[in-house]
Protein backbone atom coordinates (compact mmCIF):
# COMPACT_ATOMS: atom_id res chain seq x y z
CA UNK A 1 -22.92 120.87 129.71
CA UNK A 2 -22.00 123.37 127.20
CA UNK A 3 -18.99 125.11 129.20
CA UNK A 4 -17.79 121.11 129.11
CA UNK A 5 -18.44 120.98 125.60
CA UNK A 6 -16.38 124.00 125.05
CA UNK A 7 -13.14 122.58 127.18
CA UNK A 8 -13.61 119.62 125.53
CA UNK A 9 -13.60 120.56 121.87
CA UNK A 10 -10.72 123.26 122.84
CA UNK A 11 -8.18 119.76 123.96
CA UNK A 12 -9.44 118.14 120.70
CA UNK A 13 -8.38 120.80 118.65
CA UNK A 14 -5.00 122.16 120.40
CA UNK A 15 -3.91 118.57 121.07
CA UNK A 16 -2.68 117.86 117.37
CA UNK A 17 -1.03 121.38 117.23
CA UNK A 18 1.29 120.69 120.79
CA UNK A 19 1.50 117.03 119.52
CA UNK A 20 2.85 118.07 116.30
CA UNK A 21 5.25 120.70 117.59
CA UNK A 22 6.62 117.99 119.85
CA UNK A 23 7.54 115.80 116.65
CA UNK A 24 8.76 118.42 114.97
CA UNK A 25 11.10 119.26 118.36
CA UNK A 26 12.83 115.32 118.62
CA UNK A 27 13.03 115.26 114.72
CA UNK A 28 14.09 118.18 113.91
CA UNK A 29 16.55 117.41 111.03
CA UNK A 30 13.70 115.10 109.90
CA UNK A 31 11.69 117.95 109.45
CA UNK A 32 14.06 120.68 107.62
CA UNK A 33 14.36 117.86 105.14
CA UNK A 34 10.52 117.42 104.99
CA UNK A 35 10.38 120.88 104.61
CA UNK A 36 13.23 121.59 101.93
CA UNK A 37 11.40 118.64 99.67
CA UNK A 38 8.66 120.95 99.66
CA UNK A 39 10.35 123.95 98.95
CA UNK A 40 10.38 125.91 101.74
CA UNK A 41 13.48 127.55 103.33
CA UNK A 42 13.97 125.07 107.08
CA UNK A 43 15.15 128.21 109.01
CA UNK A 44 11.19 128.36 109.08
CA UNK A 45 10.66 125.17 111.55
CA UNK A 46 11.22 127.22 115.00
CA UNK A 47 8.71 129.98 113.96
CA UNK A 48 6.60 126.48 112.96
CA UNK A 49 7.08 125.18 116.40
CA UNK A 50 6.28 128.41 118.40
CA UNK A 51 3.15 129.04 116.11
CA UNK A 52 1.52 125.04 116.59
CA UNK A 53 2.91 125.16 120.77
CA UNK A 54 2.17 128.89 121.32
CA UNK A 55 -1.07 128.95 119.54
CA UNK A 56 -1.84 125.06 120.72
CA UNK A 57 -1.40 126.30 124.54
CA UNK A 58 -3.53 129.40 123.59
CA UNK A 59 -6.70 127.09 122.99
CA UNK A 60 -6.01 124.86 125.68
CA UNK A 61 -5.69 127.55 128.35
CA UNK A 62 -8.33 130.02 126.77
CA UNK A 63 -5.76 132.53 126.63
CA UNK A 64 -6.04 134.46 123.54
CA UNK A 65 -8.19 131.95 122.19
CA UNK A 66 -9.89 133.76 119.56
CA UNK A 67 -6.56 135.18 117.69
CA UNK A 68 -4.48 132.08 118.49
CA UNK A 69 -7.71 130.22 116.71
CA UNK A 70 -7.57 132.70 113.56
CA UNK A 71 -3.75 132.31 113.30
CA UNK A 72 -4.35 128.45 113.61
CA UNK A 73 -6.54 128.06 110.79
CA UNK A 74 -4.20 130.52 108.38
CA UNK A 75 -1.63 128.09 109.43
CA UNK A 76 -3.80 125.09 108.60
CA UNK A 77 -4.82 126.46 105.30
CA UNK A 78 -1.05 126.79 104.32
CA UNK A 79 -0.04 123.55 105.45
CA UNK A 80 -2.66 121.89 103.66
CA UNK A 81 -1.73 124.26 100.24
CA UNK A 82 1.67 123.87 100.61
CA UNK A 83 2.23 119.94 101.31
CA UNK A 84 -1.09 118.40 100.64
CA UNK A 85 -2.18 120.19 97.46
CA UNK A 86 -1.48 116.42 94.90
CA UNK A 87 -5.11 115.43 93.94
CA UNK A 88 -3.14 112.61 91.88
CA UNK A 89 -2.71 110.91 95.66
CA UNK A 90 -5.54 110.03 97.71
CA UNK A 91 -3.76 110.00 101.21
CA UNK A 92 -2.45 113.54 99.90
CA UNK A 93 -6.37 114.30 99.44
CA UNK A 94 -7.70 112.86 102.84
CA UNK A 95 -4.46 115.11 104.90
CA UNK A 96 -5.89 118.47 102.55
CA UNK A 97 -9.23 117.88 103.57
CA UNK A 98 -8.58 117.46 107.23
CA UNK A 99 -6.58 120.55 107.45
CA UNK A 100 -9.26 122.29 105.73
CA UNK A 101 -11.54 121.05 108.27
CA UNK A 102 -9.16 121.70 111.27
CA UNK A 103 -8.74 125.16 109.80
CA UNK A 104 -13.18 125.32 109.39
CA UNK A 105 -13.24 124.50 113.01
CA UNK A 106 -10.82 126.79 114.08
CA UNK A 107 -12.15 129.59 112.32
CA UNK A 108 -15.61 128.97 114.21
CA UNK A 109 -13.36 128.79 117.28
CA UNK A 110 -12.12 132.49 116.45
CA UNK A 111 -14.82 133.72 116.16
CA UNK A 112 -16.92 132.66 119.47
């Protein structure tokens, strides 16, 4: 039951990091622009994509689970600084808080 547990929680968590590198992939221009509005330079968005697919596949396969975990929830706790840091908009709020979470859970991940 546990070892099921385990698999389980690892294709809930990787899932939104392959997802989200996928979206990025098919809108990519979409995505430089998101990412200029916020200030950030869009010759970032492949190292983006390899981080959420390479460190998504990580969890899902076990392989280098632990450090893809850690570099996961750095990543998380960026993304939610960086784009999700307007307490004046309660969406903004909810999308902080669940990257804070995503990065809580990844960081128990990491260290298992």
């Amino acid at each position: 039951m546990r070892s099921t547990l385990r698999i389980l929680g690892r294709i809930l968590l990787a899932q939104i990091f392959i997802i989200s590198s996928i979206q990025k992939i098919f809108d990519f221009g979409g995505t430089e622009a998101y990412m200029a509005a916020s200030g950030l330079t869009p010759t970032l968005l492949p190292f983006v994509i390899a981080i959420e697919m390479g460190g998504g596949l990580m969890i899902l396969t076990g392989w280098g689970m632990r450090i893809a975990a850690f570099v996961l929830a750095l990543f998380s706790i960026a993304a939610a600084v960086i784009f999700h840091l307007d307490f004046t908009n309660p969406t903004q709020v909810i999308l902080l808080m669940s990257d804070l979470a995503f990065a809580g859970g990844l960081l128990v991940l990491a260290s298992s």
